[in-house]
C-alpha atoms as a PDB file:
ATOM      1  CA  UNK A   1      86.873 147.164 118.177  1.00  0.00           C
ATOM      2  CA  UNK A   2      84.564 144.398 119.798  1.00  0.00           C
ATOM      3  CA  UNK A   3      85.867 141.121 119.356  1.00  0.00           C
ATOM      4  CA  UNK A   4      82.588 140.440 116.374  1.00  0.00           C
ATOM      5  CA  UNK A   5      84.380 142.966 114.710  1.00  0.00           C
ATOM      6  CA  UNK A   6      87.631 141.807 115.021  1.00  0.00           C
ATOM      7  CA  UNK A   7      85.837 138.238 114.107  1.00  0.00           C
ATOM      8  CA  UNK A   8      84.003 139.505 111.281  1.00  0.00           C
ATOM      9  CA  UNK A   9      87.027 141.384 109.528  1.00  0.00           C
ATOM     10  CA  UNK A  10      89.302 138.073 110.062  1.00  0.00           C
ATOM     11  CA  UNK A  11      86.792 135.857 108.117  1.00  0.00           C
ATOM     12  CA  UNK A  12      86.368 139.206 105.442  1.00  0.00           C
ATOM     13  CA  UNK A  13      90.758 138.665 104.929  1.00  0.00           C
ATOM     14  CA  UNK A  14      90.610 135.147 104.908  1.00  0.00           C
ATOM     15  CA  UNK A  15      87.612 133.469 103.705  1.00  0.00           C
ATOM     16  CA  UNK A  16      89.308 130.491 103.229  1.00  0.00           C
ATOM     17  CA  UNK A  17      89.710 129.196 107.303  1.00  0.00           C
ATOM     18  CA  UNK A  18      86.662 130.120 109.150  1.00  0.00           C
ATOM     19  CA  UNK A  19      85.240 127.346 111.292  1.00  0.00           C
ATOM     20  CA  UNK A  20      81.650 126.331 111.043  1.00  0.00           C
ATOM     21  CA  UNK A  21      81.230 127.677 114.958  1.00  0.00           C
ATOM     22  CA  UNK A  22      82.557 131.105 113.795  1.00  0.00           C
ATOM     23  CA  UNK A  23      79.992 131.237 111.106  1.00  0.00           C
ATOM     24  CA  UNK A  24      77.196 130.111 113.475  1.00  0.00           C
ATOM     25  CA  UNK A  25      78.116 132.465 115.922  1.00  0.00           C
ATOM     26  CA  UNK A  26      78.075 135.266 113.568  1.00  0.00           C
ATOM     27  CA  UNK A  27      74.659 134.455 112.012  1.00  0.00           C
ATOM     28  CA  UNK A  28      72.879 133.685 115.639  1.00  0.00           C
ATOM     29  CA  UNK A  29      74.371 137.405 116.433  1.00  0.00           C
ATOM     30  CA  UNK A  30      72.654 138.614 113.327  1.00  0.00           C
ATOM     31  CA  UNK A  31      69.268 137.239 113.966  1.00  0.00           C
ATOM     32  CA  UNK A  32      69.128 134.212 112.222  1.00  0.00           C
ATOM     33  CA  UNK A  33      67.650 130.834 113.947  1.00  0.00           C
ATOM     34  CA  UNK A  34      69.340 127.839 112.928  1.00  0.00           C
ATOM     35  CA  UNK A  35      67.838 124.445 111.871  1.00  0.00           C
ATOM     36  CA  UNK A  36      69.779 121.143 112.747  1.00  0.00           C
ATOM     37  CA  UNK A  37      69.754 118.410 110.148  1.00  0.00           C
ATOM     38  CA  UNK A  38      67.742 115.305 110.711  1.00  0.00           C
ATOM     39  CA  UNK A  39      68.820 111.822 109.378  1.00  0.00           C
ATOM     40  CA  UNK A  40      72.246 111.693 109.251  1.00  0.00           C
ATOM     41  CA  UNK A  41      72.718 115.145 106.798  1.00  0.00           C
ATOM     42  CA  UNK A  42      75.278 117.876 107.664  1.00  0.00           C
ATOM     43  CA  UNK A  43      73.225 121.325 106.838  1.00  0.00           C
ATOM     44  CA  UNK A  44      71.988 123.785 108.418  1.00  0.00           C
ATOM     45  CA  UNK A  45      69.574 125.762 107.558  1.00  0.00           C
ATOM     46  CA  UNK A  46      69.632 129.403 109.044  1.00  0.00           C
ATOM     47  CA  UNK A  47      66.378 131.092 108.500  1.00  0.00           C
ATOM     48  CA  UNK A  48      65.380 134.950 109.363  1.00  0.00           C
ATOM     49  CA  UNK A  49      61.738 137.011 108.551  1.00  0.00           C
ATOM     50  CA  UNK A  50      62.190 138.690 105.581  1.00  0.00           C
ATOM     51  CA  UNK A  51      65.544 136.879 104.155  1.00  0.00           C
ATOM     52  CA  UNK A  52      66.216 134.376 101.906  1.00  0.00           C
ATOM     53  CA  UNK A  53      67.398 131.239 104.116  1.00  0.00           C
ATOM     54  CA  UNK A  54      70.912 130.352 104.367  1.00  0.00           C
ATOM     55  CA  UNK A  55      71.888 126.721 104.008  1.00  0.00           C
ATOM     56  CA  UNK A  56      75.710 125.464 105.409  1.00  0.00           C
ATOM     57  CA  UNK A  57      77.387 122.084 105.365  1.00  0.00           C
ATOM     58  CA  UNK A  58      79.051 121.654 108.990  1.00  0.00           C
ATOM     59  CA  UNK A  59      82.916 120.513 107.816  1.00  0.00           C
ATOM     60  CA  UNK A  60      85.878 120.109 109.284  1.00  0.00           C
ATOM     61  CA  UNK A  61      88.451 121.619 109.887  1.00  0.00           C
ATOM     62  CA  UNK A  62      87.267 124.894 107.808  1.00  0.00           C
ATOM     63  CA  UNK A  63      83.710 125.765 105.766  1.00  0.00           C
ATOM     64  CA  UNK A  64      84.272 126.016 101.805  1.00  0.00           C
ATOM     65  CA  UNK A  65      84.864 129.213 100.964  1.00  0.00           C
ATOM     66  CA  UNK A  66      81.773 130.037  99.121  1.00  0.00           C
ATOM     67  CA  UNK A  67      79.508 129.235 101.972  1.00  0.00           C
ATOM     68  CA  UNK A  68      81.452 131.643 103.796  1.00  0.00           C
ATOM     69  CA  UNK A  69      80.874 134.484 100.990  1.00  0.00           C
ATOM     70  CA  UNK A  70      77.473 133.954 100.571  1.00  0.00           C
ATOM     71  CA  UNK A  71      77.600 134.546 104.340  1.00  0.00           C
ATOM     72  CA  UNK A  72      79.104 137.591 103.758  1.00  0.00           C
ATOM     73  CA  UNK A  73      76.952 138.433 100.872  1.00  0.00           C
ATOM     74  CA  UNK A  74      73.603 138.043 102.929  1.00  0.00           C
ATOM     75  CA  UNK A  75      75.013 139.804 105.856  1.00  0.00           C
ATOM     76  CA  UNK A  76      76.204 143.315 103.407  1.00  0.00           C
ATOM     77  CA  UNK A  77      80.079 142.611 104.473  1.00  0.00           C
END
């Protein structure tokens, strides 16, 4: 098992504490380009041809849960 794998079926058990570079990584890996906010705002937008675009607030310590699950969702996990 790769360690994206191993990544990918950590954040699939426990939505709840994935970091914001875990997510990133994860998307980049996937295709997706990312975006970084402009005046002072803390979302990215992660865009790919042919998919909706995927927009996530950069938090600390952890992402909310439903940005990671709509991660999930658009990836097919």
């Amino acid at each position: 098992m790769s360690k994206l794998e191993k990544l990918l079926q950590r954040i699939k058990n426990n939505p709840k504490s994935v970091r914001f570079e875990e997510l990133d990584k994860i998307l980049r890996r996937e295709g997706y380009e990312p975006s970084q906010p402009r005046g002072g705002s803390s979302h990215y937008t992660y865009k790919k041809q042919g998919v909706r675009s995927l927009t996530i607030p950069r938090q600390t310590p952890y992402v909310e849960e439903i940005y990671v699950r709509i991660v999930l969702a658009a990836l097919g996990i």
